[in-house]
PDB file of N, CA and C in Angstrom:
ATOM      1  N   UNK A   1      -4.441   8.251 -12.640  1.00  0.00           N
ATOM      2  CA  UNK A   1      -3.696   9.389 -13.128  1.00  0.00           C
ATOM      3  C   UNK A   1      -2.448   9.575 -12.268  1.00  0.00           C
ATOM      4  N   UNK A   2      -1.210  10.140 -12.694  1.00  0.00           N
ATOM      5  CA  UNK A   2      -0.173  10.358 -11.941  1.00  0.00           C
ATOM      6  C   UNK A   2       0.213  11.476 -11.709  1.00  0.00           C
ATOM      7  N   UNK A   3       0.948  11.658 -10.662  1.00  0.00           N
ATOM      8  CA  UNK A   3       1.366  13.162 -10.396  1.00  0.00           C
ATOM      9  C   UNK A   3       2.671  13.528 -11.276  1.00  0.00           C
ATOM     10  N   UNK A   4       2.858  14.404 -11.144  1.00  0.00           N
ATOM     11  CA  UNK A   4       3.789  14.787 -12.157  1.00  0.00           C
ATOM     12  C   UNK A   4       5.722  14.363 -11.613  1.00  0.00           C
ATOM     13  N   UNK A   5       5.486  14.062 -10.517  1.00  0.00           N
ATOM     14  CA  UNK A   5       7.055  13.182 -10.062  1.00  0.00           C
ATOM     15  C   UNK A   5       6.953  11.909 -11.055  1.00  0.00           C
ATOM     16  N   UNK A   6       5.668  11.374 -10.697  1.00  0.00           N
ATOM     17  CA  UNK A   6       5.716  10.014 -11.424  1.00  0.00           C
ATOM     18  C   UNK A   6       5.473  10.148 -12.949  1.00  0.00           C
ATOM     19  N   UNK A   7       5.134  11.054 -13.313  1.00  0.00           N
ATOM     20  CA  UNK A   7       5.037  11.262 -14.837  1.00  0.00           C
ATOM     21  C   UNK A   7       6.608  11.307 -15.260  1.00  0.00           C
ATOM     22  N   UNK A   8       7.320  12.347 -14.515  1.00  0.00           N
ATOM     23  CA  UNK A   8       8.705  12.607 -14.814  1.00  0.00           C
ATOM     24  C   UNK A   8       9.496  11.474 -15.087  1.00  0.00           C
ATOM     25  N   UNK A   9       9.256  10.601 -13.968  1.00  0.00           N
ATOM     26  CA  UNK A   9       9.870   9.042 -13.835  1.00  0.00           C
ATOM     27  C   UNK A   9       9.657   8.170 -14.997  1.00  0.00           C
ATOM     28  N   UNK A  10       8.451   8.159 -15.156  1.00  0.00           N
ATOM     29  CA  UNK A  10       7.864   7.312 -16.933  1.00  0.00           C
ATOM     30  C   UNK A  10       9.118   7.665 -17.748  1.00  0.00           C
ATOM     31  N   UNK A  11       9.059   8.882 -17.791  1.00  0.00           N
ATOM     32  CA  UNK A  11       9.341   9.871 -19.128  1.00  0.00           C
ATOM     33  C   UNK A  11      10.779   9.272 -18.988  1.00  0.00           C
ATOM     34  N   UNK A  12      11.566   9.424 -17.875  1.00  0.00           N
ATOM     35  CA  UNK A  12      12.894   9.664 -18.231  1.00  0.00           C
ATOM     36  C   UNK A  12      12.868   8.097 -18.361  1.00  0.00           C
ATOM     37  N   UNK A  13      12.060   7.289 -18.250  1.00  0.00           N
ATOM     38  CA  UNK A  13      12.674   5.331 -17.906  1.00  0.00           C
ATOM     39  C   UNK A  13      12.193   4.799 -19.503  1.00  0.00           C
ATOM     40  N   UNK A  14      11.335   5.540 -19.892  1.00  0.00           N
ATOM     41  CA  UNK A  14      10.865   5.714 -21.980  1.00  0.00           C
ATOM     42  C   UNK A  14      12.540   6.111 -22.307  1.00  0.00           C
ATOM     43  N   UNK A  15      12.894   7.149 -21.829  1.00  0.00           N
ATOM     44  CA  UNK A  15      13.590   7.594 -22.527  1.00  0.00           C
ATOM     45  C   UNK A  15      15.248   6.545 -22.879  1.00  0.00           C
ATOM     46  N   UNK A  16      15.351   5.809 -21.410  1.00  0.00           N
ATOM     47  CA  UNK A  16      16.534   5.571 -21.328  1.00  0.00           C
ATOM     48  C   UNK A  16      15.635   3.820 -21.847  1.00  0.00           C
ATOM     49  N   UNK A  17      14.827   3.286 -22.390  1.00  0.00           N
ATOM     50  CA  UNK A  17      14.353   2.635 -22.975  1.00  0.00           C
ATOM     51  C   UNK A  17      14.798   2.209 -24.529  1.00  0.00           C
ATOM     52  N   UNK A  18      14.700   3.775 -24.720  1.00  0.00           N
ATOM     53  CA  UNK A  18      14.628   4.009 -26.578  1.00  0.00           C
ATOM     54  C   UNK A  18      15.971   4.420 -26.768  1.00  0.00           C
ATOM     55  N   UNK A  19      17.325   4.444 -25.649  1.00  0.00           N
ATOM     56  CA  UNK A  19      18.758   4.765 -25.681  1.00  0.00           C
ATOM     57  C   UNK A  19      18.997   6.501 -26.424  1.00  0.00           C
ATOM     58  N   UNK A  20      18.034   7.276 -25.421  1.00  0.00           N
ATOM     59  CA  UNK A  20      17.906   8.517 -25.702  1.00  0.00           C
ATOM     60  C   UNK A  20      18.889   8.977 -24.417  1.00  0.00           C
ATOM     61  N   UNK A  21      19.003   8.162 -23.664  1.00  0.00           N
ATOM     62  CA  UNK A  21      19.984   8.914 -22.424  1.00  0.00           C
ATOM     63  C   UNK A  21      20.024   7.710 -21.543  1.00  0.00           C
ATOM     64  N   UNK A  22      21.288   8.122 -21.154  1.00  0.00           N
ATOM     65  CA  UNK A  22      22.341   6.894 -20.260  1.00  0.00           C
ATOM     66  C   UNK A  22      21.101   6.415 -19.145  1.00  0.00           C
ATOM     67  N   UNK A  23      21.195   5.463 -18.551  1.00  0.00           N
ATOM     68  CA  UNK A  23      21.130   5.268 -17.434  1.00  0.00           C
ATOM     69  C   UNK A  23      21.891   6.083 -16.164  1.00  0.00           C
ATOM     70  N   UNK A  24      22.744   6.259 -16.558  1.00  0.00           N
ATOM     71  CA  UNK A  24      23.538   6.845 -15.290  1.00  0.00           C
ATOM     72  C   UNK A  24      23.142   8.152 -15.164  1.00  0.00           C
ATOM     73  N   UNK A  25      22.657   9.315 -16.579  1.00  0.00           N
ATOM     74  CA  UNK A  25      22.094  10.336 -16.499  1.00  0.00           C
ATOM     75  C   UNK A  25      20.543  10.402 -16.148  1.00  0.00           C
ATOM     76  N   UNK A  26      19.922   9.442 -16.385  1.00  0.00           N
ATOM     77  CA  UNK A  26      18.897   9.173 -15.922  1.00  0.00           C
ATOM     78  C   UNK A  26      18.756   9.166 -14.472  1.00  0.00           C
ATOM     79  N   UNK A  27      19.695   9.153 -13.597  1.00  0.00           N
ATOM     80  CA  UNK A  27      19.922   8.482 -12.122  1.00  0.00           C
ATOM     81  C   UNK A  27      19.579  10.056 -11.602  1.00  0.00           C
ATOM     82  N   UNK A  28      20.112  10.780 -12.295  1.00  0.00           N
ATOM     83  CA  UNK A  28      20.259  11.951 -12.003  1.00  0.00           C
ATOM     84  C   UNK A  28      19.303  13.382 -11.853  1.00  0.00           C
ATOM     85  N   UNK A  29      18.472  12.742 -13.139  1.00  0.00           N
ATOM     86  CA  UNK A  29      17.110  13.803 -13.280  1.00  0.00           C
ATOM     87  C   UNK A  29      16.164  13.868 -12.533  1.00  0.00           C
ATOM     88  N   UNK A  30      15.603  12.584 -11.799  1.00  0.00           N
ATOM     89  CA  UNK A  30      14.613  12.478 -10.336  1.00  0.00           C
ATOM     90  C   UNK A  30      15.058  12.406  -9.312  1.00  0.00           C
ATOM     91  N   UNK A  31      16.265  12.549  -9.402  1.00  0.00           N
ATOM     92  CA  UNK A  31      17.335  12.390  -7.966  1.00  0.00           C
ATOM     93  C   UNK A  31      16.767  11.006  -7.296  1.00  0.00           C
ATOM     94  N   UNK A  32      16.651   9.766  -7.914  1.00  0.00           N
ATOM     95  CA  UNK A  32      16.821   8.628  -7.615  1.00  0.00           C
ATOM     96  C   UNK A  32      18.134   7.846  -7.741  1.00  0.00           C
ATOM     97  N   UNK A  33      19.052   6.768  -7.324  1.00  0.00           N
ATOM     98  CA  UNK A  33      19.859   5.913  -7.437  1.00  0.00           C
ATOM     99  C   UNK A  33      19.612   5.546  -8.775  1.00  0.00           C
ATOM    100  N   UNK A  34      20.767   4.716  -9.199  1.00  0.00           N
ATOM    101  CA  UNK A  34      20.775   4.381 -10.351  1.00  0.00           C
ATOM    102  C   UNK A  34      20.564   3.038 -10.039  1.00  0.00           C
ATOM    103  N   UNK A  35      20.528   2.379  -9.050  1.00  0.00           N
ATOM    104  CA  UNK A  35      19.944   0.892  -9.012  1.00  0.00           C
ATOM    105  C   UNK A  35      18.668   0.969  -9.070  1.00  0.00           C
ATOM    106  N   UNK A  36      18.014   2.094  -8.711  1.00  0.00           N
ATOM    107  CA  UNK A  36      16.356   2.109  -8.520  1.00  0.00           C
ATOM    108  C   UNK A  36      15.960   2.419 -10.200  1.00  0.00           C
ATOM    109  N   UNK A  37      16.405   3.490 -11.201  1.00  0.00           N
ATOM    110  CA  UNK A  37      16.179   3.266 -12.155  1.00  0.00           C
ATOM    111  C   UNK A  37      16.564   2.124 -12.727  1.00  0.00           C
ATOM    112  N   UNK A  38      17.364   1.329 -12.453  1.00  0.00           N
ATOM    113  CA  UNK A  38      17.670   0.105 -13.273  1.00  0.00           C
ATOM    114  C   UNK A  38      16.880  -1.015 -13.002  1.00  0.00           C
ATOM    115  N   UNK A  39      16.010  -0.656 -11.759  1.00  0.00           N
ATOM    116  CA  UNK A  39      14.869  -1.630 -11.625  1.00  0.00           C
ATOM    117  C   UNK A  39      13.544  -0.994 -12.325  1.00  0.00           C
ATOM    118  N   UNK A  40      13.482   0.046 -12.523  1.00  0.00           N
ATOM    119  CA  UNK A  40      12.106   0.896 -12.813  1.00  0.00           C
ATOM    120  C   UNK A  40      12.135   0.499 -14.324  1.00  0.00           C
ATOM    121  N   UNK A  41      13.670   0.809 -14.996  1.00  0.00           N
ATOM    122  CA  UNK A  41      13.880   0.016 -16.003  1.00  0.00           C
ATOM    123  C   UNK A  41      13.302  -1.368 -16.494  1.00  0.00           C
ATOM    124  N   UNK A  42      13.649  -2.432 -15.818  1.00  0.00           N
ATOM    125  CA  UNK A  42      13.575  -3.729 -15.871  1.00  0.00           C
ATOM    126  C   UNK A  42      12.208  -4.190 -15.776  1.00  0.00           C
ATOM    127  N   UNK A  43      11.366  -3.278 -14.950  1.00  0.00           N
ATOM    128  CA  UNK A  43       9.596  -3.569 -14.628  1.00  0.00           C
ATOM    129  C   UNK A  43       9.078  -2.737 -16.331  1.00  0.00           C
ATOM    130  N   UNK A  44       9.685  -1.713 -16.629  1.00  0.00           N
ATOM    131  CA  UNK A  44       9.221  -1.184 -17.121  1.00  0.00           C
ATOM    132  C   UNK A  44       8.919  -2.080 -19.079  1.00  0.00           C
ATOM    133  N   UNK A  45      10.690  -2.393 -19.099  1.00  0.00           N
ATOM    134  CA  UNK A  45      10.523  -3.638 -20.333  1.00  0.00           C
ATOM    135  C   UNK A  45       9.834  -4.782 -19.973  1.00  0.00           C
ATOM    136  N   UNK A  46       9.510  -5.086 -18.700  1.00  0.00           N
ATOM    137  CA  UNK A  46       8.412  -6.352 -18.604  1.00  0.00           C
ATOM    138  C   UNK A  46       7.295  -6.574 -18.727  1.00  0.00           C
ATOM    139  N   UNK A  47       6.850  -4.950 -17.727  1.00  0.00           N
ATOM    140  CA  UNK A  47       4.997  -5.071 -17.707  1.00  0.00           C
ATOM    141  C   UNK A  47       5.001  -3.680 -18.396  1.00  0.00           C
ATOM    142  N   UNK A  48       5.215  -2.777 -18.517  1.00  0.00           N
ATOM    143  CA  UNK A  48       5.078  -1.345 -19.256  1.00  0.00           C
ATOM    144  C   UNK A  48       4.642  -0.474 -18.227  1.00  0.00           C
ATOM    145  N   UNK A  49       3.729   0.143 -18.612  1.00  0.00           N
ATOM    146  CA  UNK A  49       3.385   0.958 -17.304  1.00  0.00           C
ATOM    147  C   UNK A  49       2.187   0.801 -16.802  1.00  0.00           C
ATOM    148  N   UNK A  50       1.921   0.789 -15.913  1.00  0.00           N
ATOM    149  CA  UNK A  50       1.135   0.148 -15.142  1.00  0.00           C
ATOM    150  C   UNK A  50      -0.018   1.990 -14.706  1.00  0.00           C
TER     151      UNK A  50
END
């Protein structure tokens, strides 16, 4: 089960998945880098969620 940071994280890396919101706005909502979503991204179209 996940805590709700990491739920948040799913949600917004679905979102910028399905081109519901930028990447770059995405960078913004967990207050992570946008290189780190663009990797959370990249795991995420590979293996899904784990």
């Amino acid at each position: 089960m996940m805590d709700a940071k990491a739920q948040l994280t799913v949600d917004v890396i679905a979102k910028v998945a399905q081109g519901k919101i930028s990447i770059i706005n995405a960078s913004k909502l967990p207050s992570k880098s946008r290189r780190t979503e663009e990797y959370y991204l990249q795991q995420y179209q590979q293996v899904g969620i784990r």
